[in-house]
C-alpha atoms as a PDB file:
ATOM      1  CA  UNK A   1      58.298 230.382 148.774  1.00  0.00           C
ATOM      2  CA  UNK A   2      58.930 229.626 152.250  1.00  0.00           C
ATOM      3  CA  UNK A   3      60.971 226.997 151.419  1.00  0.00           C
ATOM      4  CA  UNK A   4      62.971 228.610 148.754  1.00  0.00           C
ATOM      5  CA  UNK A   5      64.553 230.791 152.209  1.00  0.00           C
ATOM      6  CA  UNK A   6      65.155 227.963 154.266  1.00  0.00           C
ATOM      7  CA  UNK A   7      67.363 226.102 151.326  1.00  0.00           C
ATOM      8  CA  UNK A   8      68.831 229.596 150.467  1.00  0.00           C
ATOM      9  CA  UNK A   9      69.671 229.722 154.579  1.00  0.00           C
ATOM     10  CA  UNK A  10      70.664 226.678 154.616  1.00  0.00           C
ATOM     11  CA  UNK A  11      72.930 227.165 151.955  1.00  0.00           C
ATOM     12  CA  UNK A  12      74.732 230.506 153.079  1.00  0.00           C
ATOM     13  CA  UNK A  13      75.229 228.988 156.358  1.00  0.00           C
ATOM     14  CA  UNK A  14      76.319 225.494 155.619  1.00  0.00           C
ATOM     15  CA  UNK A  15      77.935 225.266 152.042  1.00  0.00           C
ATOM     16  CA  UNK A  16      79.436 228.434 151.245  1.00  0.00           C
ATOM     17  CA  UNK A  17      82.720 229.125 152.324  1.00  0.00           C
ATOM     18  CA  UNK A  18      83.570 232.582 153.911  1.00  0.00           C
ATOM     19  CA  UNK A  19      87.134 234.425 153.895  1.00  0.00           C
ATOM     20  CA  UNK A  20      88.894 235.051 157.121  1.00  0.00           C
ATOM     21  CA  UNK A  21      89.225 237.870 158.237  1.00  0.00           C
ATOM     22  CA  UNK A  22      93.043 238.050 157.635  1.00  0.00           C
ATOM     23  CA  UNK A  23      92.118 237.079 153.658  1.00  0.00           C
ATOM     24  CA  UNK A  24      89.188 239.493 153.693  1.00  0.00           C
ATOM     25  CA  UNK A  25      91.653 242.469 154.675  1.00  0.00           C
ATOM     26  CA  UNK A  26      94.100 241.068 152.362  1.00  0.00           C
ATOM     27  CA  UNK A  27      91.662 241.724 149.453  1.00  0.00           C
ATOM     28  CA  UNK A  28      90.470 244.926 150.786  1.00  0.00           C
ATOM     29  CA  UNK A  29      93.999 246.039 150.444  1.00  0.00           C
ATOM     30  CA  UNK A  30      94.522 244.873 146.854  1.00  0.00           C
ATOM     31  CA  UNK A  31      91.750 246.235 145.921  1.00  0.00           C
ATOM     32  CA  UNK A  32      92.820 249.544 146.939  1.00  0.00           C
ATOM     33  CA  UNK A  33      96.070 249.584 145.244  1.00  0.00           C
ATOM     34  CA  UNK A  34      94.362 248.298 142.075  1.00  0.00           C
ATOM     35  CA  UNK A  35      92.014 251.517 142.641  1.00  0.00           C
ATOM     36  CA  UNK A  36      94.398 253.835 143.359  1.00  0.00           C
ATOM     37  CA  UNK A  37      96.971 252.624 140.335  1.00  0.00           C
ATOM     38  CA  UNK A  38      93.763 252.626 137.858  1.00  0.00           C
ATOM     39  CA  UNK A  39      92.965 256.224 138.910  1.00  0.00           C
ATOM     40  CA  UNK A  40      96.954 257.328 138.672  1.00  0.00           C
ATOM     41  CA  UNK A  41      96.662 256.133 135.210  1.00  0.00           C
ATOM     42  CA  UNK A  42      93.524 257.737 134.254  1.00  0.00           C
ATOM     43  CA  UNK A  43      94.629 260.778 135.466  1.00  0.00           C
ATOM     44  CA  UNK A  44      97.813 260.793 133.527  1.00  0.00           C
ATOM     45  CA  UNK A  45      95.688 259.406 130.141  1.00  0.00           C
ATOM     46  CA  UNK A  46      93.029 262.886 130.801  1.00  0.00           C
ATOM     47  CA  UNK A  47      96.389 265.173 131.205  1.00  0.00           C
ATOM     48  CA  UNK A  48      98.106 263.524 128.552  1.00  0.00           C
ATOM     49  CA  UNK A  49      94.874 264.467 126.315  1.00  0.00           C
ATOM     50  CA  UNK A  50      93.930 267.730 127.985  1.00  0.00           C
ATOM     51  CA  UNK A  51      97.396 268.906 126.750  1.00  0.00           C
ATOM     52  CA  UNK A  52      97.812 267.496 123.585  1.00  0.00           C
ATOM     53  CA  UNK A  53      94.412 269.412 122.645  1.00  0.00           C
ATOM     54  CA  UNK A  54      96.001 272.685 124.142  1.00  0.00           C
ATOM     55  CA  UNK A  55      98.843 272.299 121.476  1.00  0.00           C
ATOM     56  CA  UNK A  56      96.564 271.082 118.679  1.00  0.00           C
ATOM     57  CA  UNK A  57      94.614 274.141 119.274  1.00  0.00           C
ATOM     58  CA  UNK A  58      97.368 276.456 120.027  1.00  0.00           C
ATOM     59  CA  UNK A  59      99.109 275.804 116.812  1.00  0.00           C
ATOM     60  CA  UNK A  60      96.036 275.559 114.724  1.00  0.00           C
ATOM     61  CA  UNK A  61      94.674 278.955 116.195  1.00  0.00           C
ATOM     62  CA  UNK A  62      98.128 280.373 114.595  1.00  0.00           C
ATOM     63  CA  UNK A  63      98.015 278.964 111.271  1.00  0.00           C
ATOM     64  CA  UNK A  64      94.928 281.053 110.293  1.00  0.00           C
ATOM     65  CA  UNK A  65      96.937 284.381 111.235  1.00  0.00           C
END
């Protein structure tokens, strides 16, 4: 077991290769567009449906009058 954390150590400190900063804040801020654009378009999917219900509803409700 004890050896299983020094190669794991070993490993994150020797072979893997870590972003910059510059690249890390680079993906931080495509991530957040991505985020932000996914949530715009859920939004506009839930108001699309929201309404389309309303009218569904509304004109069913006045068939049966």
């Amino acid at each position: 077991m004890l050896n299983y954390f020094k190669e794991s150590y070993n490993e994150l400190v020797n072979k893997v290769t870590w972003p910059t900063f510059p690249q890390l804040q680079n993906s931080t801020i495509v991530v957040m567009v991505a985020s932000v654009i996914f949530a715009v378009v859920v939004l506009a999917m839930d108001l699309t449906f929201e309404n389309m219900m309303a009218f569904i509803y509304k004109t069913l409700g006045n068939l049966g009058r």
